[in-house]
N, C-alpha and C. Protein backbone atom coordinates (compact mmCIF):
# COMPACT_ATOMS: atom_id res chain seq x y z
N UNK A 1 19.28 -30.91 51.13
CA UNK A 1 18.47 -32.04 50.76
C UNK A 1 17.25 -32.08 51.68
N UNK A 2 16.41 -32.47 51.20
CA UNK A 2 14.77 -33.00 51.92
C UNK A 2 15.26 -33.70 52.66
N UNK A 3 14.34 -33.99 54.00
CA UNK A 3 14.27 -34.85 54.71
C UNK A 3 13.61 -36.24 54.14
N UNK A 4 13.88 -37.22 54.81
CA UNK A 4 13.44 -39.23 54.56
C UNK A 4 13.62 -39.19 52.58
N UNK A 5 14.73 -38.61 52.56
CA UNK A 5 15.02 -39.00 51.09
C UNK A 5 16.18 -40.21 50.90
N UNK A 6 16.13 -40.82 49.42
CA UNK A 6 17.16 -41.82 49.56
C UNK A 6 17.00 -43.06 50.75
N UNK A 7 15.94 -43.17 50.45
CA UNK A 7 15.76 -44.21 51.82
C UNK A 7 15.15 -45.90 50.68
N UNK A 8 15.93 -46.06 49.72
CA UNK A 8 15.59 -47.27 49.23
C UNK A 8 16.34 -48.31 49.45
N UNK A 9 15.81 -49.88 50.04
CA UNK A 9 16.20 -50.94 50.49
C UNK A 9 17.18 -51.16 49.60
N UNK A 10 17.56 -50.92 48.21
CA UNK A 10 18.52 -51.50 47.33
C UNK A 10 20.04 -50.33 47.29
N UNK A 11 19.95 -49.33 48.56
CA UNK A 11 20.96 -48.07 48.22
C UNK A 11 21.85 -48.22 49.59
N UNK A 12 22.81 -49.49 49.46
CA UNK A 12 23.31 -49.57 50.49
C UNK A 12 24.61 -49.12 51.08
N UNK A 13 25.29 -48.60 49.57
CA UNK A 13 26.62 -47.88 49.53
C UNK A 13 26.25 -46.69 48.63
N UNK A 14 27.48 -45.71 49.27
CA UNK A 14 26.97 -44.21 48.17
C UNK A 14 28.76 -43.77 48.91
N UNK A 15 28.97 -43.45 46.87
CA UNK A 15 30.38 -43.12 47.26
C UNK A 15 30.27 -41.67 46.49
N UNK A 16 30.37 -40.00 47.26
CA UNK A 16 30.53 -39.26 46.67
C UNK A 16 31.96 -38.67 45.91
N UNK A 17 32.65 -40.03 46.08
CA UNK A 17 33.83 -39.11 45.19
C UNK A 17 34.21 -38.75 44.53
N UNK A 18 33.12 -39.15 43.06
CA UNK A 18 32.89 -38.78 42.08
C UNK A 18 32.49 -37.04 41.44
N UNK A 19 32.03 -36.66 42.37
CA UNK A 19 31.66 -35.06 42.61
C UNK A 19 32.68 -34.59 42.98
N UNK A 20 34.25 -33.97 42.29
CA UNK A 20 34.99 -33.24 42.63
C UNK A 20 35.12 -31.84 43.08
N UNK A 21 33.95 -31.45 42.50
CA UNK A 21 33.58 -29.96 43.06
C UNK A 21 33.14 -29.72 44.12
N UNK A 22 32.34 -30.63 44.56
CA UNK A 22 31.44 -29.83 45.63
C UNK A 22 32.17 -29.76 46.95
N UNK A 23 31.54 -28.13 47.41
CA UNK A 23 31.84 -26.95 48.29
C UNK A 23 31.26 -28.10 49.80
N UNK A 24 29.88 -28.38 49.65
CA UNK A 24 29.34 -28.50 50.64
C UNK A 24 27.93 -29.45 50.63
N UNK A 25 28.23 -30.97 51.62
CA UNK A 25 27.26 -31.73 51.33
C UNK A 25 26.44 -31.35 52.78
N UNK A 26 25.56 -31.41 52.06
CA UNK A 26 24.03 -30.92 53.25
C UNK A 26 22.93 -32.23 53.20
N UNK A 27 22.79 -33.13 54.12
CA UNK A 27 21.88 -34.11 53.89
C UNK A 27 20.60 -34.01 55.13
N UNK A 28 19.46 -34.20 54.57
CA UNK A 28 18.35 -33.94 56.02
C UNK A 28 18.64 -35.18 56.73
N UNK A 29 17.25 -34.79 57.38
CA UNK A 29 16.74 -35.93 58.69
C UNK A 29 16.48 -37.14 58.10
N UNK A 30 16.78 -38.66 58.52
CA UNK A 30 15.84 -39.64 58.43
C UNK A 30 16.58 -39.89 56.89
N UNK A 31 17.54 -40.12 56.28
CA UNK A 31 18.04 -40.22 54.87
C UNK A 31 18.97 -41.12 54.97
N UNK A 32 19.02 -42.00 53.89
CA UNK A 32 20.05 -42.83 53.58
C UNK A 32 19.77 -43.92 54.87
N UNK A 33 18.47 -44.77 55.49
CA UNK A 33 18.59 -45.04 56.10
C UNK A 33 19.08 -46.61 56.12
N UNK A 34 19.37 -47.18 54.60
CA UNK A 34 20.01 -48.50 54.31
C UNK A 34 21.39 -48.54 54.45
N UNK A 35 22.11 -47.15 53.90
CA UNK A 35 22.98 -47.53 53.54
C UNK A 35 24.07 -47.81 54.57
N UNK A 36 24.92 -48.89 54.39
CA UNK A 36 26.27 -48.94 55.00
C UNK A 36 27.42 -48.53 54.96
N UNK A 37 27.77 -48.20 54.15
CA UNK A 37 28.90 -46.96 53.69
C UNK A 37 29.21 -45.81 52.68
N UNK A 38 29.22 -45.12 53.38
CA UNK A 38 29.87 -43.52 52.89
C UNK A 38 31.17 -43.37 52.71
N UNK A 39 30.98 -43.46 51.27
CA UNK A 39 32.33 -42.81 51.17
C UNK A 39 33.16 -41.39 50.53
N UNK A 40 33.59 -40.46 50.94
CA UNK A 40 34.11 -39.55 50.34
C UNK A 40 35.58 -39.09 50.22
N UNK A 41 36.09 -39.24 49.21
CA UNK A 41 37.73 -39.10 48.71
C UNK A 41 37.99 -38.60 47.74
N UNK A 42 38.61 -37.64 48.14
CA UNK A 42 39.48 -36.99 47.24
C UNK A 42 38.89 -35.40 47.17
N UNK A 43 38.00 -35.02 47.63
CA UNK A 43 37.30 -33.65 47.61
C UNK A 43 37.87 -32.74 47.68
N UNK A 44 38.79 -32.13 46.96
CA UNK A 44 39.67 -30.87 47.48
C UNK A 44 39.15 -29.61 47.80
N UNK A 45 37.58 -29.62 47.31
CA UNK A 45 36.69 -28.23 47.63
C UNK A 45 36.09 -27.93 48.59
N UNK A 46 35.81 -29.75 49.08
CA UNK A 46 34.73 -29.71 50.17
C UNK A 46 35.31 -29.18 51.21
N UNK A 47 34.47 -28.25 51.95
CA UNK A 47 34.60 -27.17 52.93
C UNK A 47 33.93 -27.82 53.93
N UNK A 48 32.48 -28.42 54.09
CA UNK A 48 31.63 -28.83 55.38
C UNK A 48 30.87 -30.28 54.63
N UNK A 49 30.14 -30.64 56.05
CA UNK A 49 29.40 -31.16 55.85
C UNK A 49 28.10 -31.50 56.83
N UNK A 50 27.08 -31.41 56.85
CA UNK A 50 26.17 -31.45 57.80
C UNK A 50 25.36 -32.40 57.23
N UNK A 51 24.98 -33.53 58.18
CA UNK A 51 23.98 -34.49 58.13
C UNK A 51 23.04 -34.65 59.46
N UNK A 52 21.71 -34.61 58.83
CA UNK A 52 20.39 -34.36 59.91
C UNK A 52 20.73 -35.30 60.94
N UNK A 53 19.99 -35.34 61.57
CA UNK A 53 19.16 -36.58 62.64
C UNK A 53 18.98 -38.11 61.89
N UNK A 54 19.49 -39.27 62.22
CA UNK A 54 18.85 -40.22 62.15
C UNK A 54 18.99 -40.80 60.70
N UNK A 55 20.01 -39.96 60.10
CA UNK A 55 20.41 -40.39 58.59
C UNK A 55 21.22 -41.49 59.01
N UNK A 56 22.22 -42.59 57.93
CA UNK A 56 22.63 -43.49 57.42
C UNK A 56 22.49 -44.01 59.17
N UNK A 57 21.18 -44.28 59.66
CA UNK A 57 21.35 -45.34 60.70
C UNK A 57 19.81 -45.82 60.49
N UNK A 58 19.74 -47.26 60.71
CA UNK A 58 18.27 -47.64 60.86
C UNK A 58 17.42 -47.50 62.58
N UNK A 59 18.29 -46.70 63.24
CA UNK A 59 18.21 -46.65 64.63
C UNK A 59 16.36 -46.23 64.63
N UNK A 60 15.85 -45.83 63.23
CA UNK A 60 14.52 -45.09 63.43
C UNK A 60 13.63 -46.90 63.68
N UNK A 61 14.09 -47.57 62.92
CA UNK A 61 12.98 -48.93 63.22
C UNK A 61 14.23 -49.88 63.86
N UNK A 62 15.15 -49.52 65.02
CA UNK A 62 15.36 -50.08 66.33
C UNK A 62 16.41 -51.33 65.54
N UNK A 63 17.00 -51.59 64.74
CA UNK A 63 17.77 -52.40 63.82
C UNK A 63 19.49 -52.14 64.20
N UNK A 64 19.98 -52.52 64.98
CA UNK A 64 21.52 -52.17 64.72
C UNK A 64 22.35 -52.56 63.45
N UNK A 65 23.14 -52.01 63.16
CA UNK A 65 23.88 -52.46 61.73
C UNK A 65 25.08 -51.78 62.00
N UNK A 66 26.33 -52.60 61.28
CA UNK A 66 27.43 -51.70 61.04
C UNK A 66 27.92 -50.79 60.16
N UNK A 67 28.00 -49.90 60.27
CA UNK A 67 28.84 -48.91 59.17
C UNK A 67 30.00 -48.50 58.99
N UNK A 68 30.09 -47.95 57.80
CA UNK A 68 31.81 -47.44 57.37
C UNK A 68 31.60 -46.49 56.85
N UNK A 69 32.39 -45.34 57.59
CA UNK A 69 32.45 -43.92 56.67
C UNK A 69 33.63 -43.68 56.54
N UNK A 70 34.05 -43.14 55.57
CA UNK A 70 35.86 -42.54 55.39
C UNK A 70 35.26 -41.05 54.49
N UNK A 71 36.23 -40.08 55.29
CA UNK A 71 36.66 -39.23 54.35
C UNK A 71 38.04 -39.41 54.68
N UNK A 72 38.65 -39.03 53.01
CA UNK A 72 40.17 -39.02 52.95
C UNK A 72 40.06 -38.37 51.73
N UNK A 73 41.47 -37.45 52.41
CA UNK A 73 41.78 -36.40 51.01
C UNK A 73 40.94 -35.48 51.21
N UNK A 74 40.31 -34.98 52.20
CA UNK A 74 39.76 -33.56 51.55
C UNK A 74 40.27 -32.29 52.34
N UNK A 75 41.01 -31.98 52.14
CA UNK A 75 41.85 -30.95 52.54
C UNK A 75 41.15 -29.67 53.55
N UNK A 76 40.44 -29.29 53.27
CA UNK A 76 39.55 -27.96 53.19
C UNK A 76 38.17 -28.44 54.48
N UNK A 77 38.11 -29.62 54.38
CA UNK A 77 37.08 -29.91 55.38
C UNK A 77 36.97 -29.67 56.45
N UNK A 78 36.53 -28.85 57.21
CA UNK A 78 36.56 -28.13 58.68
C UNK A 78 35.43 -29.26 59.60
């Protein structure tokens, strides 16, 4: 993924568990910087995951917030 993508005030949850296939989520720098929870379950494919710098935090404009991430269920995830 591009970097400072997904960065809209109204995208405050993003649940990939709907994507049963995917191998491998790759997210840039500076992304998802509203949202409060991630969620991913049930992925039996997913192998990795790498997220840039400064994604799902507003730490770039100095804002603390809480978050929630879960993965559960994905077997394969290193």
């Amino acid at each position: 993924m591009n970097d400072y993508c997904c960065n809209d005030r109204e995208l405050i949850n993003v649940d990939l568990s709907a994507y049963k296939r995917l191998k491998r989520i790759e997210i840039g720098t500076h992304c998802f910087i509203f949202v409060k929870e991630l969620i991913v379950d049930g992925l039996k494919e997913l192998e990795s995951v790498v997220i840039g710098d400064n994604s799902f935090s507003k730490s770039v404009f100095f804002v603390p917030a809480a978050y929630h991430v879960e993965f559960k269920d994905c077997p394969r995830l290193r």
